[in-house]
Protein backbone atom coordinates (compact mmCIF):
# COMPACT_ATOMS: atom_id res chain seq x y z
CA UNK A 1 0.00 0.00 0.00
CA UNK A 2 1.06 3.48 -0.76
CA UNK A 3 2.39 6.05 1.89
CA UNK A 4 -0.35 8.84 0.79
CA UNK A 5 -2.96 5.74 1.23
CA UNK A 6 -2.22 5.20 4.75
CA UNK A 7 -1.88 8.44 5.32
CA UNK A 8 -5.16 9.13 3.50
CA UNK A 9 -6.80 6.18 5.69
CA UNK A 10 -5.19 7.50 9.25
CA UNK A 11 -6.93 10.95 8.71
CA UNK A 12 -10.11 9.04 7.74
CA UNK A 13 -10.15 7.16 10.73
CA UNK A 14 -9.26 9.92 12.95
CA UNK A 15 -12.63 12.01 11.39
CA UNK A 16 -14.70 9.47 11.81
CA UNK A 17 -13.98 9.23 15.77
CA UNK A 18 -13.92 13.20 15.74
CA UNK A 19 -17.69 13.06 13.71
CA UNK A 20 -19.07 11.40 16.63
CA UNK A 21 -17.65 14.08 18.66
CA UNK A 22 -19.79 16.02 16.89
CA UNK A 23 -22.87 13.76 16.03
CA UNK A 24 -23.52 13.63 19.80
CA UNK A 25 -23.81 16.89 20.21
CA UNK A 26 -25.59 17.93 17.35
CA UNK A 27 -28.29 15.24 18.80
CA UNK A 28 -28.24 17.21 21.95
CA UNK A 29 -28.43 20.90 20.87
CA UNK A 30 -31.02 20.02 18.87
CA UNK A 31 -33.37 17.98 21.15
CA UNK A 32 -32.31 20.56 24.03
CA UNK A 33 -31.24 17.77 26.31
CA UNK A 34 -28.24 17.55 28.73
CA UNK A 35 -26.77 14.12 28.52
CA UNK A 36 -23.99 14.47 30.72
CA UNK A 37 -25.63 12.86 34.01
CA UNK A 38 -25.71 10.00 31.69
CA UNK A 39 -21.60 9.56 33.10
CA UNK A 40 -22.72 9.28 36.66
CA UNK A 41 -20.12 10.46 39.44
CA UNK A 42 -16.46 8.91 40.02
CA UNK A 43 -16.32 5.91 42.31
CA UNK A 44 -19.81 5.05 41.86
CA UNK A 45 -21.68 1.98 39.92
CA UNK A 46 -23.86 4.43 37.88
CA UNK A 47 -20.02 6.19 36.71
CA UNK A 48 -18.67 3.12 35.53
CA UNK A 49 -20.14 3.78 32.27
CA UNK A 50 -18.51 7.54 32.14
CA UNK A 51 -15.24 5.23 31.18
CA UNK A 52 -17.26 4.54 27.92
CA UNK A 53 -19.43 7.62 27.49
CA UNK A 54 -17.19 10.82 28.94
CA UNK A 55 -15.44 11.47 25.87
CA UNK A 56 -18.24 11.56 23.64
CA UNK A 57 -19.92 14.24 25.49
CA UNK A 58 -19.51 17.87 25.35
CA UNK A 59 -20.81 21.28 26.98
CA UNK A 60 -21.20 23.26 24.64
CA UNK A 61 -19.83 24.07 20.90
CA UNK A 62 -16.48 26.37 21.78
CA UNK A 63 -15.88 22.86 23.81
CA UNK A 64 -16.76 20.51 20.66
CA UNK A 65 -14.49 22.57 18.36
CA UNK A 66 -11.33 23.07 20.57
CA UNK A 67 -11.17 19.39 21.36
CA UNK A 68 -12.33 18.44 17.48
CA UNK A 69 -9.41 20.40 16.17
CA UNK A 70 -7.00 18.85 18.77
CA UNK A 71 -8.04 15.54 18.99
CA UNK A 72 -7.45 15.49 14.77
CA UNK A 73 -4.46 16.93 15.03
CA UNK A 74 -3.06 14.69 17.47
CA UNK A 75 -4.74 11.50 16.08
CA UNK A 76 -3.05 12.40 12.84
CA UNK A 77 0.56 12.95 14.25
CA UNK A 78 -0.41 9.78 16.29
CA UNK A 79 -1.19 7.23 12.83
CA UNK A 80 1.58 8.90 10.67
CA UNK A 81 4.51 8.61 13.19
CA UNK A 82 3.31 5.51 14.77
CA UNK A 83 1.58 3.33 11.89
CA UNK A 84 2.26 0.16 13.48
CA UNK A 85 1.23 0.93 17.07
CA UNK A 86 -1.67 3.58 17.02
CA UNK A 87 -4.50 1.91 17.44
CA UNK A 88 -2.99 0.02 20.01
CA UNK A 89 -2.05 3.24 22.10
CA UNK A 90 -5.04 5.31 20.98
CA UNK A 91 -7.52 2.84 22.46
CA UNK A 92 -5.36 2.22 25.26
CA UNK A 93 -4.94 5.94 26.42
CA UNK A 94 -9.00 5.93 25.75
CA UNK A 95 -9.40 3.56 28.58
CA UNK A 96 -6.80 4.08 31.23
CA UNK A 97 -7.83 7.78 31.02
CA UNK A 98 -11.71 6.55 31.47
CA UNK A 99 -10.67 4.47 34.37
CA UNK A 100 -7.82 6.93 36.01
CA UNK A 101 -10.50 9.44 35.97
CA UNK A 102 -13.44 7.20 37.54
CA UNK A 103 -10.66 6.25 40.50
CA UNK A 104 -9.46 9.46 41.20
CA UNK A 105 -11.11 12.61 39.79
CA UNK A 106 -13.60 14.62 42.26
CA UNK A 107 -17.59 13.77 42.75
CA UNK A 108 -18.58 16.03 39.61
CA UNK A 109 -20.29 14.97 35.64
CA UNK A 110 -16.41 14.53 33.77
CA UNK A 111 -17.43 15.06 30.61
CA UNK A 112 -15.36 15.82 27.27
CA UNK A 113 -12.64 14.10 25.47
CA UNK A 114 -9.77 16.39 26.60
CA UNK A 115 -8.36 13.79 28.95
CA UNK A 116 -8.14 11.80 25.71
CA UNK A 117 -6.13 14.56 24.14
CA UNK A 118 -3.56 15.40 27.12
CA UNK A 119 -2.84 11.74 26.89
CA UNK A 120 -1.97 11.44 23.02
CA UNK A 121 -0.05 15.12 23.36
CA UNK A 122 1.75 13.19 26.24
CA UNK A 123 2.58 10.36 24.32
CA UNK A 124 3.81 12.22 21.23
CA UNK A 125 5.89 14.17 23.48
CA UNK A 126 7.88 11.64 25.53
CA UNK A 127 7.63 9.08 22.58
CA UNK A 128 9.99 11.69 20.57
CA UNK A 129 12.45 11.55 23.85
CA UNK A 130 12.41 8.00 23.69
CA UNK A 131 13.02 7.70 20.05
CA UNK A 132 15.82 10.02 20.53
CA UNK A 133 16.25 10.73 16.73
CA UNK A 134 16.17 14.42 15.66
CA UNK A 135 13.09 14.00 13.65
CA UNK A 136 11.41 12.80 16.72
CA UNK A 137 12.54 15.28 19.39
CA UNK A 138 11.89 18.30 16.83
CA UNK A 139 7.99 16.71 17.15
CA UNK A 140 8.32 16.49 20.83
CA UNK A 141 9.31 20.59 21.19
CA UNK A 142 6.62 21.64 18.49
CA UNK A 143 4.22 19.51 20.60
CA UNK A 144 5.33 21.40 23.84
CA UNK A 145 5.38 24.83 21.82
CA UNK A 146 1.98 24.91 20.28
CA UNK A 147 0.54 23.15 23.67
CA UNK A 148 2.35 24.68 26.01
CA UNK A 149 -0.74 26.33 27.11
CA UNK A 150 -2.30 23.03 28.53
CA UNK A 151 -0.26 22.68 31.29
CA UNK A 152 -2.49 25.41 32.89
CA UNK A 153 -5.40 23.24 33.59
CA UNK A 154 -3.31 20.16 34.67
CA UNK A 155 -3.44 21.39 38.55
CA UNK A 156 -6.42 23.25 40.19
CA UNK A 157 -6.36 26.88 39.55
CA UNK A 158 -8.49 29.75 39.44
CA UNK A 159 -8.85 29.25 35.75
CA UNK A 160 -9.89 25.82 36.41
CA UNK A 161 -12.25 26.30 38.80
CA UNK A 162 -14.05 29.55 37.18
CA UNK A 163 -14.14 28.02 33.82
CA UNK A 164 -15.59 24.46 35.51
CA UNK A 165 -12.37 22.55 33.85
CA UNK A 166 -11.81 19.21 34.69
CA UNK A 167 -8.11 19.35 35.67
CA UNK A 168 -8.29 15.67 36.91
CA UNK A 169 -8.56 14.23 33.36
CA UNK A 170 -6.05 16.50 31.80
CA UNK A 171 -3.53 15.59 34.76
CA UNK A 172 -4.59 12.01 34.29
CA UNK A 173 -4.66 12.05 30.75
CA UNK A 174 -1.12 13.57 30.83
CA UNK A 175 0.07 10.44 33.31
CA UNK A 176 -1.33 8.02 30.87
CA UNK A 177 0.54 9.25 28.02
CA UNK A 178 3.62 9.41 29.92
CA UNK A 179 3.06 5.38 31.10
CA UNK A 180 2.16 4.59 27.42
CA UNK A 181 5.22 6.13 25.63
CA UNK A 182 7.38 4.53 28.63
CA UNK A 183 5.53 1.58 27.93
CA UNK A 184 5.92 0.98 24.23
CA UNK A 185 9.49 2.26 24.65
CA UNK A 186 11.08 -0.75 22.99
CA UNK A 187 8.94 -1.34 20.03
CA UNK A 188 9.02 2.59 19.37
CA UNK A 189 12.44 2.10 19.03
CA UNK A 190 12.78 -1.11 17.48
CA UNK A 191 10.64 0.48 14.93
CA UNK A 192 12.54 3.20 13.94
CA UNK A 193 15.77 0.96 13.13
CA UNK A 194 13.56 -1.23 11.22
CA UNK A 195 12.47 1.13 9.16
CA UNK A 196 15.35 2.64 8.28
CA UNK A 197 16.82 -0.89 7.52
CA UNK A 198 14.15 -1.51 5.35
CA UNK A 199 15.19 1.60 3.63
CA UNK A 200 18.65 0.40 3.26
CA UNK A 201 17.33 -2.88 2.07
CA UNK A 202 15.31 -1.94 -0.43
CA UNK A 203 17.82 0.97 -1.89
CA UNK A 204 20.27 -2.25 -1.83
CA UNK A 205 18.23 -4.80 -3.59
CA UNK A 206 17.09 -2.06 -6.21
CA UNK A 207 20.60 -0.84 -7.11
CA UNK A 208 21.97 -4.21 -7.59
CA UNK A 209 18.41 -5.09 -9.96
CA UNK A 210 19.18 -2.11 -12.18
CA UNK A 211 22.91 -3.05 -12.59
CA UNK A 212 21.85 -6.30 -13.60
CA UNK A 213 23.49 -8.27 -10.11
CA UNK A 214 20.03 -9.44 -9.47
CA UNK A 215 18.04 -10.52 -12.61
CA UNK A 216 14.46 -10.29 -12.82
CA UNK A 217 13.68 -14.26 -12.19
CA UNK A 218 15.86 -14.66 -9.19
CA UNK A 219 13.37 -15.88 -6.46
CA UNK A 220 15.07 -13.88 -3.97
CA UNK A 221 14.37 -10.68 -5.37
CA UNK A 222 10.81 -11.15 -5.21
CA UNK A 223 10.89 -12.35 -1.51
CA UNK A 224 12.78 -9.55 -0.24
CA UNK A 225 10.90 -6.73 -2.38
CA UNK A 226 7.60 -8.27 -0.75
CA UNK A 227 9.14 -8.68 2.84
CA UNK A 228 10.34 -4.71 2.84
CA UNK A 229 6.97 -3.36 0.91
């Protein structure tokens, strides 16, 4: 499959989970309902179901569009830097966040998929340090440059409490992140030699095709062209 193809499918993905985002509330706003008792309180039976339904709630459109925009964004960097394990750590962050935030967060309707988006900006961030290539840690600064800004509503505040922001799912979020870049430490790495072996491979095997060393019937051509596609 092409680069621009799974590229083309991440960001399709990625929309569809933010549409929902927005489906939600559309259904909301327009019926004139308030759905977000539907998450019940922390620590309690009827808020188990927040771990599921939090995210997809929202109160109000400045809050649909601010976390829209960053949860694409994100979810984007997250698919094209991370093909092989984004899924993986998208859902993963989904749930520990749900569940960190049911455990610990204050008796109050969480609601929102912010917590969601501290923890991918949190595991963009430390995945970059991890990596420890300079294409990675230039992602990790622009991440803490252009979201700087967010650590103001990881700790209680005045801001937080005037503005009714949930600073328990950003700081949670923000843990999760963390645990899931230190996590999938290894295989980030491992992943970035392999790909740059497969690009020595490949340039390998392709140089010795077009000066004839490897003719076009040699078996072993064909393996390793499909092995490194």
């Amino acid at each position: 499959m092409k680069e621009s193809q799974t590229i083309s499918q991440s960001i399709r993905y990625i929309l569809l989970i933010a549409s929902v985002f927005c489906a939600v509330y559309l259904m909301q706003w327009m019926w004139e309902q308030d759905w977000s008792h539907w998450v019940g309180y922390p620590r309690t039976k009827e808020g188990v179901i927040g771990i599921f339904l939090s995210v997809w709630l929202h109160s109000d459109w400045f809050h649909l569009g601010s976390n829209s925009v960053a949860f694409i964004m994100l979810g984007t960097g997250l698919f094209v830097l991370y093909p092989a394990l984004s899924e993986k750590v998208l859902w993963i962050n989904f749930f520990l966040t749900g569940i960190g935030v049911w455990l610990f967060a204050r008796s109050a309707y969480h609601i929102g998929a912010s917590g969601w988006i501290y923890s991918l900006a949190s595991f963009l961030f430390f995945s970059g340090v991890f990596r420890r290539d300079r294409r990675s840690l230039l992602i990790s600064l622009t991440i803490m440059f252009v979201y700087a800004g967010m650590l103001e509503t990881v700790f209680p505040s005045e801001k937080t409490i005037l503005e009714h922001i949930s600073w328990e799912s950003h700081l949670i979020g923000g843990i999760v992140g963390a645990f899931t870049a230190f996590s999938f430490r290894k295989e980030i790495a491992d992943k970035s030699i392999m790909e740059e072996n497969e690009k020595i491979n490949y340039l390998e095997v392709n140089q010795n095709y077009q000066e004839g060393i490897i003719p076009l019937e040699t078996p072993n051509f064909v393996y390793s062209y499909k092995e490194n596609k």
